[in-house]
C-alpha atoms as a PDB file:
ATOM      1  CA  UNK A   1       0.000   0.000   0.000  1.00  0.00           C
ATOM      2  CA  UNK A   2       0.544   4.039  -0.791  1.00  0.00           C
ATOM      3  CA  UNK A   3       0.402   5.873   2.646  1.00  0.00           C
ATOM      4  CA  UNK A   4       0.349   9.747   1.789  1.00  0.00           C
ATOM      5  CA  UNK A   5       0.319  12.135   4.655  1.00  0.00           C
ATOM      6  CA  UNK A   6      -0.040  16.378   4.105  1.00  0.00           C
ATOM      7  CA  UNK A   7       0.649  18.657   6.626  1.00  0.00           C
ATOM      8  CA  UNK A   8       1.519  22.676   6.004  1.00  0.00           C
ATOM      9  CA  UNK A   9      -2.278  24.335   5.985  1.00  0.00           C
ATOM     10  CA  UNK A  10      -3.372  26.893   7.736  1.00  0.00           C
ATOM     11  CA  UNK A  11      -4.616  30.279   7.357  1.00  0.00           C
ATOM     12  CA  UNK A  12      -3.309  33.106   5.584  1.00  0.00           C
ATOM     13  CA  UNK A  13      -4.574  36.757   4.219  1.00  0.00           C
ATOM     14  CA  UNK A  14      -4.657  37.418   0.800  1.00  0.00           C
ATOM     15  CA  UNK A  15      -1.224  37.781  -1.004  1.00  0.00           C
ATOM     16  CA  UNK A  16       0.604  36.093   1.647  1.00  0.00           C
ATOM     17  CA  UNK A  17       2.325  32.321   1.095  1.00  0.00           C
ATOM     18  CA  UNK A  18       1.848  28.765   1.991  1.00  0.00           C
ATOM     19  CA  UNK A  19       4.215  25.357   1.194  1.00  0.00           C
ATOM     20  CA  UNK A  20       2.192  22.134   1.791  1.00  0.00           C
ATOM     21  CA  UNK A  21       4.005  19.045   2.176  1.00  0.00           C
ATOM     22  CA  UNK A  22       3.285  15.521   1.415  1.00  0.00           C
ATOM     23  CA  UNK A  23       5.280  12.757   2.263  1.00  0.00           C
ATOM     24  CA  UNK A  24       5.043   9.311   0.818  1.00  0.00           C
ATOM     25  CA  UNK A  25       5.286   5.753   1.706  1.00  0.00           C
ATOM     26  CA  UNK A  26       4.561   2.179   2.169  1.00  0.00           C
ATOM     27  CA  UNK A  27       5.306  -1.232   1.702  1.00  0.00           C
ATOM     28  CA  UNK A  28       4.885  -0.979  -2.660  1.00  0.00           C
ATOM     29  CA  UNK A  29       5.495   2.568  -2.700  1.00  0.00           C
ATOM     30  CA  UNK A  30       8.081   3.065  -5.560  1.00  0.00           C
ATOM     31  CA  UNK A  31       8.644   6.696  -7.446  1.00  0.00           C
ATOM     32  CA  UNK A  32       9.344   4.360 -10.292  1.00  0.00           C
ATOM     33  CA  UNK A  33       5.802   2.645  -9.892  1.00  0.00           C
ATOM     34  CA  UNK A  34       3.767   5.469  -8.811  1.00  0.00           C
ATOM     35  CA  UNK A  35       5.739   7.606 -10.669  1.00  0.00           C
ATOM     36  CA  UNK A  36       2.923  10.702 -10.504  1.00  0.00           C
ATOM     37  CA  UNK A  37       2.204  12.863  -7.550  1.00  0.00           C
ATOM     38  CA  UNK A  38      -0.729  15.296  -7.702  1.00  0.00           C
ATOM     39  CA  UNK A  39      -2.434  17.978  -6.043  1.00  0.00           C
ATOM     40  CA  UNK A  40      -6.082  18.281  -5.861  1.00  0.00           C
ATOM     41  CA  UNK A  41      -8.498  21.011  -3.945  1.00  0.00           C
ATOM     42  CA  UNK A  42     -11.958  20.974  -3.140  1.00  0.00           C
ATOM     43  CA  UNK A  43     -13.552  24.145  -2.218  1.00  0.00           C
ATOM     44  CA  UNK A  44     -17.196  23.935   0.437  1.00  0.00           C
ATOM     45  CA  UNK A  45     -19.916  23.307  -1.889  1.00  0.00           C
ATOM     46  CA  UNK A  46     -17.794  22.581  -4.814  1.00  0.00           C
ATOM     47  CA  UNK A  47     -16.537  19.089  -6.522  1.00  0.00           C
ATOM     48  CA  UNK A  48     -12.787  18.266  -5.972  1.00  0.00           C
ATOM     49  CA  UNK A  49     -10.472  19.476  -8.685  1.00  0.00           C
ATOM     50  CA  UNK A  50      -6.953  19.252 -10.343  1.00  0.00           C
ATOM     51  CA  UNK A  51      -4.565  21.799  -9.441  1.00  0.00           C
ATOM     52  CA  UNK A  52      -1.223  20.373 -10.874  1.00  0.00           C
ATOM     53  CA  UNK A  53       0.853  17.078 -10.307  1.00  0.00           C
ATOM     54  CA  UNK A  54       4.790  16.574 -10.764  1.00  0.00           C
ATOM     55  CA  UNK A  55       6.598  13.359 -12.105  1.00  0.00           C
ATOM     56  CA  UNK A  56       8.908  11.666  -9.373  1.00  0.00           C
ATOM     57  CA  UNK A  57      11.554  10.837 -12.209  1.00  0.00           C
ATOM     58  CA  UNK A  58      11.558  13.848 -14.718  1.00  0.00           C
ATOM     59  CA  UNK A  59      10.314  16.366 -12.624  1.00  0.00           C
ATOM     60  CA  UNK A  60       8.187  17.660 -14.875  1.00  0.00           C
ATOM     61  CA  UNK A  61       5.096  19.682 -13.691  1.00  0.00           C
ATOM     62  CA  UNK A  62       1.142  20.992 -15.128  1.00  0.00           C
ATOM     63  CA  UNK A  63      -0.723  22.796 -13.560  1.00  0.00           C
ATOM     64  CA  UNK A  64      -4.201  23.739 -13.629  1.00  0.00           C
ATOM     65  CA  UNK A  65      -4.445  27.587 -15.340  1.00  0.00           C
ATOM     66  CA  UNK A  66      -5.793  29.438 -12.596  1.00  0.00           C
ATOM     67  CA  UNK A  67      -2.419  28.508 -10.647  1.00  0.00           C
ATOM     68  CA  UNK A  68      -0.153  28.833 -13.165  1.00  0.00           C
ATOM     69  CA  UNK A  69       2.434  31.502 -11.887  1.00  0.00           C
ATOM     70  CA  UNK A  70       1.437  31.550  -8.455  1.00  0.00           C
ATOM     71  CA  UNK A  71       1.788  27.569  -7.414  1.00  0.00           C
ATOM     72  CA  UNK A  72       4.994  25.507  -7.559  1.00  0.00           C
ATOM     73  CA  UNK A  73       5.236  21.763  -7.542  1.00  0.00           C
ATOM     74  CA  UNK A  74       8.466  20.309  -6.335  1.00  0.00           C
ATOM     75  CA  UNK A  75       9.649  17.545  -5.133  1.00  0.00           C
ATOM     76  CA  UNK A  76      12.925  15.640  -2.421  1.00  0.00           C
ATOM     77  CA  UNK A  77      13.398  12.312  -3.504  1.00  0.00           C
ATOM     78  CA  UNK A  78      15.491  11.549  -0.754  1.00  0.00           C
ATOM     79  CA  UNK A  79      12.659  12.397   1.617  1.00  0.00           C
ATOM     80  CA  UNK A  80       9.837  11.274  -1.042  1.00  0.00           C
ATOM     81  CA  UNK A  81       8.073  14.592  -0.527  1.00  0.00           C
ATOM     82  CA  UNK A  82       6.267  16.307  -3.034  1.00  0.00           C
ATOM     83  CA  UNK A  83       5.623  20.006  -2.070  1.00  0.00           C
ATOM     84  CA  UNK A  84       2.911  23.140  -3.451  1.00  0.00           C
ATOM     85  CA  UNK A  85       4.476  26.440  -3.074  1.00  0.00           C
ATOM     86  CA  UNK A  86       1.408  28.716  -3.228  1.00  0.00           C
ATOM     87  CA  UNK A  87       2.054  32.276  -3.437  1.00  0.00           C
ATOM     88  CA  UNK A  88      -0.262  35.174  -3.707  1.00  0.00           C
ATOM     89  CA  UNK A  89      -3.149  33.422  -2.453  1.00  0.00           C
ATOM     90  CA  UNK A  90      -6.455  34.803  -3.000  1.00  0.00           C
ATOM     91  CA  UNK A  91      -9.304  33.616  -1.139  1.00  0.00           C
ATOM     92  CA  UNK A  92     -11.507  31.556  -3.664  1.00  0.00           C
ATOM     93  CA  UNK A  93      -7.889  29.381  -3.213  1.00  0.00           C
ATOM     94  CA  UNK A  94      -9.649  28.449   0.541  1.00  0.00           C
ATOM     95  CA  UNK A  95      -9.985  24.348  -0.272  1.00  0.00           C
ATOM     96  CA  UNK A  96      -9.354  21.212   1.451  1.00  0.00           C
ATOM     97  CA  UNK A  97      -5.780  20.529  -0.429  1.00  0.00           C
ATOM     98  CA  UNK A  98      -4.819  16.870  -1.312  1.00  0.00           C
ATOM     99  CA  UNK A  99      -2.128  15.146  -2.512  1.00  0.00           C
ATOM    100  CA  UNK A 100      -2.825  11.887  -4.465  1.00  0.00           C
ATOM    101  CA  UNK A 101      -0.237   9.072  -6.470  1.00  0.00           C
ATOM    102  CA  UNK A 102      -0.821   7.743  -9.631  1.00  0.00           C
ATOM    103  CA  UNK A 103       1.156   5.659 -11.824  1.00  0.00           C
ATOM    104  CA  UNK A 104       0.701   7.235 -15.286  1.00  0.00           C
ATOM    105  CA  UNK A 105      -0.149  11.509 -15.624  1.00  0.00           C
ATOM    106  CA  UNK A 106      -3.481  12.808 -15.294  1.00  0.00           C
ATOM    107  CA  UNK A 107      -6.013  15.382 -14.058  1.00  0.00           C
ATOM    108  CA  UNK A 108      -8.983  13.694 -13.121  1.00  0.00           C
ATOM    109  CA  UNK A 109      -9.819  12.224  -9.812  1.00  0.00           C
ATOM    110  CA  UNK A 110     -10.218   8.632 -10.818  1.00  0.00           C
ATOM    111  CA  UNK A 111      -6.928   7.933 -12.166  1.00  0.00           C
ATOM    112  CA  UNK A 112      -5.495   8.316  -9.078  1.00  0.00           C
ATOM    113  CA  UNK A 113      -5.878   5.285  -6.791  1.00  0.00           C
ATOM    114  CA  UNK A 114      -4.004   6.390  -3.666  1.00  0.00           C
ATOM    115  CA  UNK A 115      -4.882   9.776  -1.462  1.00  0.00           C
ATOM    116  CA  UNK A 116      -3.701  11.585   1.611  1.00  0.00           C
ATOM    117  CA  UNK A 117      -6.341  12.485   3.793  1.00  0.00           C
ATOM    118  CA  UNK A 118      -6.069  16.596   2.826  1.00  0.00           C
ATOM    119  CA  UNK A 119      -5.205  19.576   4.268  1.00  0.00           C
ATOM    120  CA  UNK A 120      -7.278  22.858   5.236  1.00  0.00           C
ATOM    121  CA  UNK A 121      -5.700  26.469   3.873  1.00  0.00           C
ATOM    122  CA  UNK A 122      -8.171  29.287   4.289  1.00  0.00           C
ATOM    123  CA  UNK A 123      -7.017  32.572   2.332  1.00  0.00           C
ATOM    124  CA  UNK A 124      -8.750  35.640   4.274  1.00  0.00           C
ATOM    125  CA  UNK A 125      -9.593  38.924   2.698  1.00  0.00           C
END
């Protein structure tokens, strides 16, 4: 099993920062094998979305457009933490943030078979 634990929410005004973490492991967890790591919000009232996910290997990155510029996916290997850099935060950013693992890339929720259990960040005005 995929064991993915967040931690870094918390509340912030509008325009200020936020880095969440999320550290992975497990028995079969493998960069190699579940190669993508992804971040995912989901807003009160609103249906869980893509925000942007980062290859393990390549490093390569998407992200969804309204965070393009203002959110960074990274990742530490030797720590097998993926982290979201979100800068200038605005408040309709306020979400339940998760990080999920996936073996192949995508944005929707049901290619991704392994979750963490999410994160709150509230952006004030």
């Amino acid at each position: 099993q995929v064991q993915l634990v967040e931690s870094g929410g918390g509340l912030v005004q509008a325009g200020g920062s936020l880095r969440l973490s999320c550290a992975a492991s497990g028995r079969t967890f493998s960069p190699f094998r579940t190669s993508i790591m992804g971040w995912f919000r989901q807003a009160p009232g609103k249906e869980r979305e893509f925000v942007g996910r980062i290859n393990w290997v390549s490093g390569l990155t998407k992200y969804v457009d309204s965070v393009k510029g203002r959110f960074t996916i990274s990742r530490d290997n030797a720590k097998n933490t993926v982290y979201l850099q979100m800068n200038s935060l605005k408040p309709e950013d306020t979400a339940v943030y998760y990080c999920a693992a996936a073996a192949v890339p995508g944005s929707e929720l049901d290619e991704y078979p392994y979750w963490g259990q999410g994160t709150q960040v509230t952006v004030s005005s």
